[in-house]
N, C-alpha and C. Protein backbone atom coordinates (compact mmCIF):
# COMPACT_ATOMS: atom_id res chain seq x y z
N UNK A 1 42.12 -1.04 29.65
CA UNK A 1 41.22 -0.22 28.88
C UNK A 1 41.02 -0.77 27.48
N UNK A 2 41.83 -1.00 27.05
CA UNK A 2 41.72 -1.62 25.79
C UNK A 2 40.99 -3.03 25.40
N UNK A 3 40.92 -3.78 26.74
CA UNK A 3 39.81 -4.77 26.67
C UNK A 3 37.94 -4.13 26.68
N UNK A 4 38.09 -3.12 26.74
CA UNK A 4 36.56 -3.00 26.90
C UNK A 4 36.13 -2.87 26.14
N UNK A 5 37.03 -1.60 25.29
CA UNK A 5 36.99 -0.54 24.33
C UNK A 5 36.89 -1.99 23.16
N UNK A 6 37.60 -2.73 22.92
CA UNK A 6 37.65 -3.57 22.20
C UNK A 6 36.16 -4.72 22.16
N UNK A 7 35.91 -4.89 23.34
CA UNK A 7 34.57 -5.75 23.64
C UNK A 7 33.37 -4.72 22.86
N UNK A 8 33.68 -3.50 23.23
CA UNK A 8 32.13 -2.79 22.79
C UNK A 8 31.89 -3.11 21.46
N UNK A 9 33.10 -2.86 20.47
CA UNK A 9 33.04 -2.80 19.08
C UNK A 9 31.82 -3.82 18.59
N UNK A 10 32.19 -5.14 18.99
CA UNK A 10 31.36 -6.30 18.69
C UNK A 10 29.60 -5.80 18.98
N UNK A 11 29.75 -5.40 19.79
CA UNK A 11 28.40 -5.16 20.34
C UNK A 11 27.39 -4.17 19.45
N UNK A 12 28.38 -2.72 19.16
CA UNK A 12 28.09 -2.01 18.25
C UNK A 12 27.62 -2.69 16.80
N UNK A 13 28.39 -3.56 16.51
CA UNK A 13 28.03 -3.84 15.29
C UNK A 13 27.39 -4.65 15.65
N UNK A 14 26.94 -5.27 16.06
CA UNK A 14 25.56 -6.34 16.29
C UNK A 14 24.04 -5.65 16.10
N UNK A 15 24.53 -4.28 16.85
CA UNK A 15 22.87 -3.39 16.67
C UNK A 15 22.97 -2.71 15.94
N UNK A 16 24.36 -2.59 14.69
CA UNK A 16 23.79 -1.48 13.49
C UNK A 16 23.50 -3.14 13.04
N UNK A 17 24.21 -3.83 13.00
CA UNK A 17 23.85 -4.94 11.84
C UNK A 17 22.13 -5.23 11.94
N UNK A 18 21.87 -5.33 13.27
CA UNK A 18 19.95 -5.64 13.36
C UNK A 18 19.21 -4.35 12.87
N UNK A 19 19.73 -3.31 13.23
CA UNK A 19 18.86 -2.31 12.63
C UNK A 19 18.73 -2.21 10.82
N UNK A 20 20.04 -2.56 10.28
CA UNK A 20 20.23 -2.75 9.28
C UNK A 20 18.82 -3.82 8.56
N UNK A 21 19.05 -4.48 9.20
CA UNK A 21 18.45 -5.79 8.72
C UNK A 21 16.68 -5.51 9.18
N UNK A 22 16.61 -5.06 10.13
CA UNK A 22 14.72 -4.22 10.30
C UNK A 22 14.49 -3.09 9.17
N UNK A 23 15.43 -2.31 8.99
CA UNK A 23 15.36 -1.30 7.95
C UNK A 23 14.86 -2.37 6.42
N UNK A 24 15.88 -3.25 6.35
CA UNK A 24 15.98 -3.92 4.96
C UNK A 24 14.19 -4.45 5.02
N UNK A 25 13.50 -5.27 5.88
CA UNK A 25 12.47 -5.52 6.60
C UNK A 25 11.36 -4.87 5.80
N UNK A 26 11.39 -4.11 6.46
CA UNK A 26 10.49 -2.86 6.30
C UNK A 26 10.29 -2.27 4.95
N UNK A 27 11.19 -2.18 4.51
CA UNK A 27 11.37 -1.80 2.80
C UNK A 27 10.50 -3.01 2.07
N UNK A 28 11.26 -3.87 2.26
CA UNK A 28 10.46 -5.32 1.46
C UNK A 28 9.55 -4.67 1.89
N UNK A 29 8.60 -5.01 3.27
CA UNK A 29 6.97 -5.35 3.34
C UNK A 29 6.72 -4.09 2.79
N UNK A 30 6.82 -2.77 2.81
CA UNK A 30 6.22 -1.99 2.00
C UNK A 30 6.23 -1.99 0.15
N UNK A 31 6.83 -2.73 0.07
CA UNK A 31 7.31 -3.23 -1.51
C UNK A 31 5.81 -4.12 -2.05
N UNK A 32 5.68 -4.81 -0.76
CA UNK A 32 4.72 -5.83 -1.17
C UNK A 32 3.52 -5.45 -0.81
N UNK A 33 3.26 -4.62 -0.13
CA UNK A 33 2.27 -3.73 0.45
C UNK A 33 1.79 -2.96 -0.96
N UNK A 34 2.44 -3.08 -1.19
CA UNK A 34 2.07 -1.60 -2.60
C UNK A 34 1.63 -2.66 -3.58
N UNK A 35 2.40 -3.79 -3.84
CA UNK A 35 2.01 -4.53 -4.89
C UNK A 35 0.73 -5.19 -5.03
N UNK A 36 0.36 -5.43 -3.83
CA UNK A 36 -1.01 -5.98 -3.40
C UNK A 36 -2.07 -5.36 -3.50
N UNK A 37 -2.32 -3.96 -4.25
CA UNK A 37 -3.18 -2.93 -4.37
C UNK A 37 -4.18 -4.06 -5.44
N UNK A 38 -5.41 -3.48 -5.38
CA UNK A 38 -6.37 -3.65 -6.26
C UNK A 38 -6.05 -3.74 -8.15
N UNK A 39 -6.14 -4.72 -8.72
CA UNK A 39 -5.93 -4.09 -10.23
C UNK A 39 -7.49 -4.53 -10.93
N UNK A 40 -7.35 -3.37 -11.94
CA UNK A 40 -9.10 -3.49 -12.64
C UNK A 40 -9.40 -4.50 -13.12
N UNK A 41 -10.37 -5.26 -13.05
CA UNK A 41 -11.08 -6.49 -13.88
C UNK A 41 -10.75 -6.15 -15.14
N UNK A 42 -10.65 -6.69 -15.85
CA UNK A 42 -10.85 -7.34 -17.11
C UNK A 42 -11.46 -8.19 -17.61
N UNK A 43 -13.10 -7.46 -18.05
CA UNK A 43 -14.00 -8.48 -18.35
C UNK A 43 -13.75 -9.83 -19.54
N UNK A 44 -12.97 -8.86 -20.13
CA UNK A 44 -12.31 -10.44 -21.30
C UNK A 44 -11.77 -11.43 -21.19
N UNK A 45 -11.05 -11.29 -19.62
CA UNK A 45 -10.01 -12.43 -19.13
C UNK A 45 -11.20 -13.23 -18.63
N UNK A 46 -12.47 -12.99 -18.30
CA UNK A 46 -13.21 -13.69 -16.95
C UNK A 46 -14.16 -14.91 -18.33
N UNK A 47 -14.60 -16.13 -17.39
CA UNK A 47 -15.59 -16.76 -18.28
C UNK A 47 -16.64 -16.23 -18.61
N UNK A 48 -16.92 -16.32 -19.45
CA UNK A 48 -18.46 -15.59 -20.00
C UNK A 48 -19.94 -15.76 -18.72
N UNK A 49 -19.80 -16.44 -17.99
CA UNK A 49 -20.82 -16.82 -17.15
C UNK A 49 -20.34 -15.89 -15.68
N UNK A 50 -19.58 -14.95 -15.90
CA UNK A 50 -18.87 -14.29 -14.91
C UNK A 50 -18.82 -12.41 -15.54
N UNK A 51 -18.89 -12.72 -16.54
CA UNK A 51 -18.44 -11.43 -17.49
C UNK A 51 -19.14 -10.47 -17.24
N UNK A 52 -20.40 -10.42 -16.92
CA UNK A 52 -21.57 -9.60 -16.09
C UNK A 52 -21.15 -9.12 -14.60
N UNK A 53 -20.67 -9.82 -14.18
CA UNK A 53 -20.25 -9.35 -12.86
C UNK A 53 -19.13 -8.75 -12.56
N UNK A 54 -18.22 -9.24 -13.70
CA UNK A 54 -16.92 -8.33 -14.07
C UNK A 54 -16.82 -6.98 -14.39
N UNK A 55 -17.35 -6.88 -15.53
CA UNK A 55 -18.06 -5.42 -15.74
C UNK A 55 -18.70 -4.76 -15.14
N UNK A 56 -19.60 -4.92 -14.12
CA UNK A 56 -20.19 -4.25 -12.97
C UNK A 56 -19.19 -3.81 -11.99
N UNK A 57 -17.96 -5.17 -11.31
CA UNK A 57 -17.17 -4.43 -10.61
C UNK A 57 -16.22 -3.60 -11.00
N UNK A 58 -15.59 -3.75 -12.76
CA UNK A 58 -14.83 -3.01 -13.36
C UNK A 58 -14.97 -1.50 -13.11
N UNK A 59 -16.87 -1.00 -13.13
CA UNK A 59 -17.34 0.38 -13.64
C UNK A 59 -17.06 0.31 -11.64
N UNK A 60 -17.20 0.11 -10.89
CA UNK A 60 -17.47 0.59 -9.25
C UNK A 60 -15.88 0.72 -9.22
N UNK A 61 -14.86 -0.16 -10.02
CA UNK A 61 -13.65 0.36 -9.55
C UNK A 61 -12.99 1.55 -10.03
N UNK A 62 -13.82 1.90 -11.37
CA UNK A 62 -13.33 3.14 -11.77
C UNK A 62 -13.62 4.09 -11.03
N UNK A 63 -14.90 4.18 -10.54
CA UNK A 63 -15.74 5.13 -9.76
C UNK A 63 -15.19 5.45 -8.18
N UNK A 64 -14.67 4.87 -8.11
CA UNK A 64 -13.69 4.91 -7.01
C UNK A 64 -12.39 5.38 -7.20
N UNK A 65 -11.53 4.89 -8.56
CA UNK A 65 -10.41 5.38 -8.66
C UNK A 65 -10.44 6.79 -9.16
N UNK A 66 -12.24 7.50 -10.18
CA UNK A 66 -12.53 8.66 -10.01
C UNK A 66 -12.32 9.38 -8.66
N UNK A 67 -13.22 8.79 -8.05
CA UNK A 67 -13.37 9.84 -6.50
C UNK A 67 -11.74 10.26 -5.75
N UNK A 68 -11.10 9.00 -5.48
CA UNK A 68 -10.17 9.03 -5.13
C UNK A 68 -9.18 10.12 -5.71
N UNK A 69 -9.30 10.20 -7.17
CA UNK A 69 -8.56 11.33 -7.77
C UNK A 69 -8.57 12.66 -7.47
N UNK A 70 -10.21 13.00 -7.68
CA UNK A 70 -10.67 14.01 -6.45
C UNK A 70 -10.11 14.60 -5.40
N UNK A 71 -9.96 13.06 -4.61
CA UNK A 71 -10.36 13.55 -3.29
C UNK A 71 -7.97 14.00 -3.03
N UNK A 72 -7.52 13.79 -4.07
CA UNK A 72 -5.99 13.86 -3.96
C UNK A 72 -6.08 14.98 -4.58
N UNK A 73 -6.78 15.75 -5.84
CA UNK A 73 -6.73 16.81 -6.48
C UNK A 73 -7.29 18.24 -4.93
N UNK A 74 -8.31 17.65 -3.87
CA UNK A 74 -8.66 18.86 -3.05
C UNK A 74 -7.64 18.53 -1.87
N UNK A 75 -7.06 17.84 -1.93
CA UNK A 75 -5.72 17.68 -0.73
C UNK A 75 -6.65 17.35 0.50
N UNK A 76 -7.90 16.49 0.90
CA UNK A 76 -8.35 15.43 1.49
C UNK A 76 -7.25 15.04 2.37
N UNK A 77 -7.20 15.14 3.29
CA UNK A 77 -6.64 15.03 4.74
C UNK A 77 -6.97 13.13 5.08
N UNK A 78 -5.75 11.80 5.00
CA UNK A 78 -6.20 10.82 5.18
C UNK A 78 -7.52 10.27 6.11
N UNK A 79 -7.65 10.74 7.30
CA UNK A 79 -8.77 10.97 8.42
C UNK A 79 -10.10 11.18 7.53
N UNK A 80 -10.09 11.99 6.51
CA UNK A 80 -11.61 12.63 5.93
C UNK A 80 -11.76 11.82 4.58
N UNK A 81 -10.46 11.11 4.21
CA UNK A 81 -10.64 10.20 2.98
C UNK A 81 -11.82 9.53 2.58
N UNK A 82 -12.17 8.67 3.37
CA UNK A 82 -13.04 7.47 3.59
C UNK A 82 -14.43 8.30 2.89
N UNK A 83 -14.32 9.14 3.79
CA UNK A 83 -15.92 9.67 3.82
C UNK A 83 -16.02 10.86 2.80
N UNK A 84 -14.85 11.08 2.22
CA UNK A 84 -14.86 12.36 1.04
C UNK A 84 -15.13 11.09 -0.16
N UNK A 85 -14.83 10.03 -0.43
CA UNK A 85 -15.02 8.89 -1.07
C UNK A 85 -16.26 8.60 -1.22
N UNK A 86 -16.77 8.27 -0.08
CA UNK A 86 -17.87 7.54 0.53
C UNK A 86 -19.20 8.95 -0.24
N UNK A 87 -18.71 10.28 -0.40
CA UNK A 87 -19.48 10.78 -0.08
C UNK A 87 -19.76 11.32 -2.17
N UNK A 88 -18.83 11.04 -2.43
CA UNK A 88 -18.29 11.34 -3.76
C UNK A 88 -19.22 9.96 -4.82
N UNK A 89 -18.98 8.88 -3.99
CA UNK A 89 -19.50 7.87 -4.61
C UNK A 89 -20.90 7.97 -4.61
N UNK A 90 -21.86 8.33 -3.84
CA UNK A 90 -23.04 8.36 -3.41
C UNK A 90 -23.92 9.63 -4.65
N UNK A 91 -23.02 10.49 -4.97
CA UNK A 91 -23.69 11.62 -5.73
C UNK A 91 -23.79 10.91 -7.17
């Protein structure tokens, strides 16, 4: 009995150790997931032959990060996001 009981141990710790290590996984990519979000133009950083187009997408990203505020202030259900956005932007 004591040979088995002894064999399992190893085994046990093999699948907390992998779960361990998918958990750890998972954390990172959502780490980097988040970091990868959109950040606002800054028309000052861009070349002047660009600076027009900067500022145009600067004001559409606010207008979005408006709506979006919105649409978190009426508790917008993820499913109806898009189009509470979509629909916010348009007015």
């Amino acid at each position: 009995m004591l040979k088995t009981s002894q064999a399992a141990k190893p085994a046990r710790r093999s699948i907390a150790g992998f779960a361990l290590q998918i958990g750890a996984i998972l954390i990172f990519t959502s780490w980097f997931a988040a970091s990868s979000a959109q950040k606002l133009v800054d028309p000052d950083s861009v070349a002047p032959e660009y600076r027009a187009a900067a500022e145009k997408r600067r004001t559409e990203q606010l207008k979005i990060f408006a709506c979006s505020k919105k649409a978190d202030e009426a508790k917008v259900p993820r499913r109806d996001r898009a189009a509470h956005i979509s629909a916010c932007l348009d007015k």
